[in-house]
Protein backbone atom coordinates (compact mmCIF):
# COMPACT_ATOMS: atom_id res chain seq x y z
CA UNK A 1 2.78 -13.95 7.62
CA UNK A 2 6.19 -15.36 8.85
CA UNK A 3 6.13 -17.46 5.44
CA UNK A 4 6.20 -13.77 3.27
CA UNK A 5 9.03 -12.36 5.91
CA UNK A 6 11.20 -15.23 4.53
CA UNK A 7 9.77 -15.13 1.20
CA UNK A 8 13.18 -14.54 -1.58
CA UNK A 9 10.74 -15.93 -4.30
CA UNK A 10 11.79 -13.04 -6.99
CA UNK A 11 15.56 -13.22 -7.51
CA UNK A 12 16.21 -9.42 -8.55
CA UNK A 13 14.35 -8.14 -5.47
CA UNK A 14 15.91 -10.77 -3.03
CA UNK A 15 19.56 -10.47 -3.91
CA UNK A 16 19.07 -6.38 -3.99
CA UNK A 17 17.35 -6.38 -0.21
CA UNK A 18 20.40 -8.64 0.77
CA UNK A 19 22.84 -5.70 -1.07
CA UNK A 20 20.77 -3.42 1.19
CA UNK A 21 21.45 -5.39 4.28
CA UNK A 22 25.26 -5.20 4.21
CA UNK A 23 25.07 -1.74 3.21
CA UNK A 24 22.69 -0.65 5.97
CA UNK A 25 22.84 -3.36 8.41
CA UNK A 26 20.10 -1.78 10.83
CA UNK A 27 17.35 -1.40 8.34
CA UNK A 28 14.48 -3.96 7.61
CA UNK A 29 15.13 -4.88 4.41
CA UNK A 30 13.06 -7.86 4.41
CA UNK A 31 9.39 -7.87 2.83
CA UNK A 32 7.01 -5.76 4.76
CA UNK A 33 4.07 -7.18 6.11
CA UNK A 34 0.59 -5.32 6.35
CA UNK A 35 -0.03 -2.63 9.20
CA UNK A 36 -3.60 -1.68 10.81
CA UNK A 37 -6.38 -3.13 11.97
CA UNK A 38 -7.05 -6.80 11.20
CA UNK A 39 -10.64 -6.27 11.41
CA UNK A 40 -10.21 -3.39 8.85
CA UNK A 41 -13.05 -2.18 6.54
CA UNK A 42 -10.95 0.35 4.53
CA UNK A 43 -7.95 -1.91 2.68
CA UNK A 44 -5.44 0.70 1.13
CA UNK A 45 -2.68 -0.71 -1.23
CA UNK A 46 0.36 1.05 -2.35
CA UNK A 47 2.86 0.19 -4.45
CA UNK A 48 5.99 -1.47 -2.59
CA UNK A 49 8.42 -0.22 0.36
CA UNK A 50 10.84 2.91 -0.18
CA UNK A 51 14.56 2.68 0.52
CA UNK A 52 14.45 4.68 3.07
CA UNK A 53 10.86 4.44 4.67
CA UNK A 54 9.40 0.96 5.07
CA UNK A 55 12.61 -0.86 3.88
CA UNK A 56 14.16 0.67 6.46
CA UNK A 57 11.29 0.72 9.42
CA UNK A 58 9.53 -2.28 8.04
CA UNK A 59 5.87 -0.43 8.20
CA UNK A 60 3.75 0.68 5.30
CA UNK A 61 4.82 4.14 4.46
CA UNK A 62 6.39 4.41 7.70
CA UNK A 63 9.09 7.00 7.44
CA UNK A 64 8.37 7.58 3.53
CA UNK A 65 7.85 11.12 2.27
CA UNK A 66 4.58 9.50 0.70
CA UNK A 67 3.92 8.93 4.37
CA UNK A 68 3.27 12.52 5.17
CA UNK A 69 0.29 13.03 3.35
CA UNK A 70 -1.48 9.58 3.82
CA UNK A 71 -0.60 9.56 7.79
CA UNK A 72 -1.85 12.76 8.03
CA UNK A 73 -5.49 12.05 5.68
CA UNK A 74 -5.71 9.19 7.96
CA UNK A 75 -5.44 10.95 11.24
CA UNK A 76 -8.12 13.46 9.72
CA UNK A 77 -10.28 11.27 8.89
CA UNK A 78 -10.07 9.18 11.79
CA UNK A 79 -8.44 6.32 10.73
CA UNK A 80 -5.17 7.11 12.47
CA UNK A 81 -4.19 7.53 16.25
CA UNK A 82 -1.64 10.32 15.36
CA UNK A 83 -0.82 12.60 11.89
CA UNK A 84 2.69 11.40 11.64
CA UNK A 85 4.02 7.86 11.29
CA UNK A 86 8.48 8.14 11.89
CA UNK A 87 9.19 4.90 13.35
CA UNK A 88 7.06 1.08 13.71
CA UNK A 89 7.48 1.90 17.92
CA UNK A 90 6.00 5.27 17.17
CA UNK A 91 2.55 3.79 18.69
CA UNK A 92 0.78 4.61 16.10
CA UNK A 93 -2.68 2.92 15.72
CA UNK A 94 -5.09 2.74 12.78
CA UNK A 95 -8.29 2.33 13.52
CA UNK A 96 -10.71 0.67 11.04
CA UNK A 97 -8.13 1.07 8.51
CA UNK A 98 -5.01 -1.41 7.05
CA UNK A 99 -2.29 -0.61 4.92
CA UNK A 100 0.08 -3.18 2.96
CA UNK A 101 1.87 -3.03 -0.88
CA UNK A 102 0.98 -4.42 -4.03
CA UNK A 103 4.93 -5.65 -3.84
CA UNK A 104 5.88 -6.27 -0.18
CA UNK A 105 9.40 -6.08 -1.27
CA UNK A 106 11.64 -2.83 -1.85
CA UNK A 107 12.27 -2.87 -5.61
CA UNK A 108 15.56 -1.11 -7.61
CA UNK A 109 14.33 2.66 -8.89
CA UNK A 110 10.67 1.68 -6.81
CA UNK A 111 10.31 -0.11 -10.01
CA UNK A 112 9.30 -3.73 -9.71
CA UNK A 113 8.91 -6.01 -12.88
CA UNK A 114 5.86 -7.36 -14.12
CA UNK A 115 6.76 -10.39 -13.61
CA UNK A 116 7.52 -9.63 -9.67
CA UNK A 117 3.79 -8.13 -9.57
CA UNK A 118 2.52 -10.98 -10.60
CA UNK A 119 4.56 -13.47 -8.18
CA UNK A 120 4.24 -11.40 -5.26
CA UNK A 121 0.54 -10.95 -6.25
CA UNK A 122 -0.72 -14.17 -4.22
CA UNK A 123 0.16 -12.11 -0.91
CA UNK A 124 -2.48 -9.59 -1.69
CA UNK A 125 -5.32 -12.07 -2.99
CA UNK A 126 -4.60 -14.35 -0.02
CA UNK A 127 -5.49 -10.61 2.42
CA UNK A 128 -8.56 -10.19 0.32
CA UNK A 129 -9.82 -13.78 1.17
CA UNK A 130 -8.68 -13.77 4.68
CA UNK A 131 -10.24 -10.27 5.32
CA UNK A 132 -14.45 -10.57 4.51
CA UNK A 133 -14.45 -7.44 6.31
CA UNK A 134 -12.85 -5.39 3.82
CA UNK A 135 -15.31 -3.35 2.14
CA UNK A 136 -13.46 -0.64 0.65
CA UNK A 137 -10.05 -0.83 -1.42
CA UNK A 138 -7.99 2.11 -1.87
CA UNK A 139 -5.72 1.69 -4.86
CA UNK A 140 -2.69 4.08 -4.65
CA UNK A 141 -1.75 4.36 -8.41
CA UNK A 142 -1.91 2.23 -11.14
CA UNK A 143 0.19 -0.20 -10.38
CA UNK A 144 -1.56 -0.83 -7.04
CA UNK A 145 -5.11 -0.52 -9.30
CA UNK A 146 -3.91 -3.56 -11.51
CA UNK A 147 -2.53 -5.77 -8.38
CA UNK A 148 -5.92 -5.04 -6.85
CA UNK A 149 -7.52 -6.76 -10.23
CA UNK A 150 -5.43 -9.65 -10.09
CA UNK A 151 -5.61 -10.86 -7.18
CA UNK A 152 -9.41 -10.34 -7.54
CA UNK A 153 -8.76 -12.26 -11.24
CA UNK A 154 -10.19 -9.33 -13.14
CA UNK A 155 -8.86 -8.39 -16.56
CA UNK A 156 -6.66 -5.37 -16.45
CA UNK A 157 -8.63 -3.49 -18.82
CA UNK A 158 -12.02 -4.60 -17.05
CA UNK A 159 -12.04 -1.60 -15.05
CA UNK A 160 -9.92 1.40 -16.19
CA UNK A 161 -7.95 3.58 -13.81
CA UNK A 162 -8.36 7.14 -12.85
CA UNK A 163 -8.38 9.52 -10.18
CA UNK A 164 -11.39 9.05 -7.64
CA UNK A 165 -12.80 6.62 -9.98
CA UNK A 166 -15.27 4.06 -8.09
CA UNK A 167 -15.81 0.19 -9.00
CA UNK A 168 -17.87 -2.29 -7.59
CA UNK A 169 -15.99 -5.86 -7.33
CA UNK A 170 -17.56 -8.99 -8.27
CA UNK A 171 -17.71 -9.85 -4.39
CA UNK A 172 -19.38 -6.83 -3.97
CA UNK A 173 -16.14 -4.49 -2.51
CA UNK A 174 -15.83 -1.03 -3.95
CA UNK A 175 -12.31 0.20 -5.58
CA UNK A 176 -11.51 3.65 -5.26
CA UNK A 177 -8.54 4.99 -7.23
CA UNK A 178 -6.49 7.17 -6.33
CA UNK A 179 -2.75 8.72 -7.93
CA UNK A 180 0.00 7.94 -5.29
CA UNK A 181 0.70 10.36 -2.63
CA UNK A 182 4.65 10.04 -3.77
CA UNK A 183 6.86 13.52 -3.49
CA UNK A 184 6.79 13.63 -7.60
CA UNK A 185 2.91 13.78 -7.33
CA UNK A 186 2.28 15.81 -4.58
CA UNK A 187 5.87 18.33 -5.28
CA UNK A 188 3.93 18.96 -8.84
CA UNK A 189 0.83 18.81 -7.33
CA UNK A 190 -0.81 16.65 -9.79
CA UNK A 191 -2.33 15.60 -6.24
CA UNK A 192 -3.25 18.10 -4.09
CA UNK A 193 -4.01 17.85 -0.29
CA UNK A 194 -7.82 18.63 -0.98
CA UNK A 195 -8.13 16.34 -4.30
CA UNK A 196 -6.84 13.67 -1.71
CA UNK A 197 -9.25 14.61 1.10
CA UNK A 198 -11.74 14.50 -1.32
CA UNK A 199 -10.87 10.59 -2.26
CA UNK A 200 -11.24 9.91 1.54
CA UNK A 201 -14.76 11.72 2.03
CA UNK A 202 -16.00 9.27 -0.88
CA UNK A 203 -14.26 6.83 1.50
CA UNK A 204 -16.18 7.54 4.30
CA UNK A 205 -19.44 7.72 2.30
CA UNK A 206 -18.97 4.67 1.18
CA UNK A 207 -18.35 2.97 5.31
């Protein structure tokens, strides 16, 4: 994982972390490694750091307003030590669960290209191989869905998204969708706290 730390393999997203860096000198702003349990069985994949969450704390939706809700799901469902996740010395634990991004870099807008999915897409498939324990893949948004198929080299229409959807893997994983837990979704409610609980009891079936 030291390799991805110094990993500047997409141009746009290096040279904007480094614009980040002089601007806010004591932030991350480096690519964000994976947080939780290595022996994990739940897997959940988001899209990439925010600005002012991970970029700056340099843990998976560790300071993020997206945080909120997943931090506190976890803790609910007992996956998390504590409801709230401020700062990576906040020791916080997850327990049975790891988080990472489908980009592990903080893009411009939280948009990153296609073409910076795809590079930064050999991060994720190398976690999937390196973690048999994995048996259950949270995909937070679409984006997240169709890094999840890549790196398992699935065609992106082989397995369509949508909300609480389930797929079995060829390896035998299950994929459960879910929309992101950004402030856009969850301000206009398009997801709710209990149509996100509900995502993590099929979760919990499922372990």
């Amino acid at each position: 994982m030291n390799e991805l730390l110094r990993c500047t393999e997409c141009p746009r997203l290096a040279g904007f972390l480094a614009e980040v860096r002089t601007n806010h000198p004591d932030y991350h702003a480096r690519p964000v490694l994976p947080f939780g349990d290595p022996q994990a069985r739940l897997l959940i994949v988001g899209l990439a750091p925010g600005m002012h969450g991970a970029n700056r704390s340099g843990r998976p939706f560790t300071g993020d307003y997206a945080g909120i809700l997943l931090y506190e799901t976890l803790h609910a469902f007992g996956f998390a030590s504590q409801p709230v996740s401020v700062a990576a010395d906040d020791d916080l634990q997850l327990i049975d669960c790891r988080i990472t991004n489908a980009v592990k870099c903080l893009p411009p807008q939280n948009k990153p290209e296609p073409a910076e999915i795809r590079t930064c897409n050999r991060w994720l498939a190398d976690e999937f191989s390196a973690a048999p324990e994995v048996r259950v893949i949270l995909a937070l948004g679409l984006v997240a869905h169709k890094a999840v198929l890549l790196a398992c080299g699935l065609k992106q229409a082989a397995l369509p998204f949508a909300h609480a959807a389930r797929h079995v893997l060829p390896d035998g994983r299950i994929l459960i969708d879910s929309y992101h837990c950004s402030r856009y979704n969850t301000q206009t409610r398009r997801l709710t706290n209990a149509d996100f609980h509900d995502v993590f009891h099929r979760i919990r079936a499922e372990l």
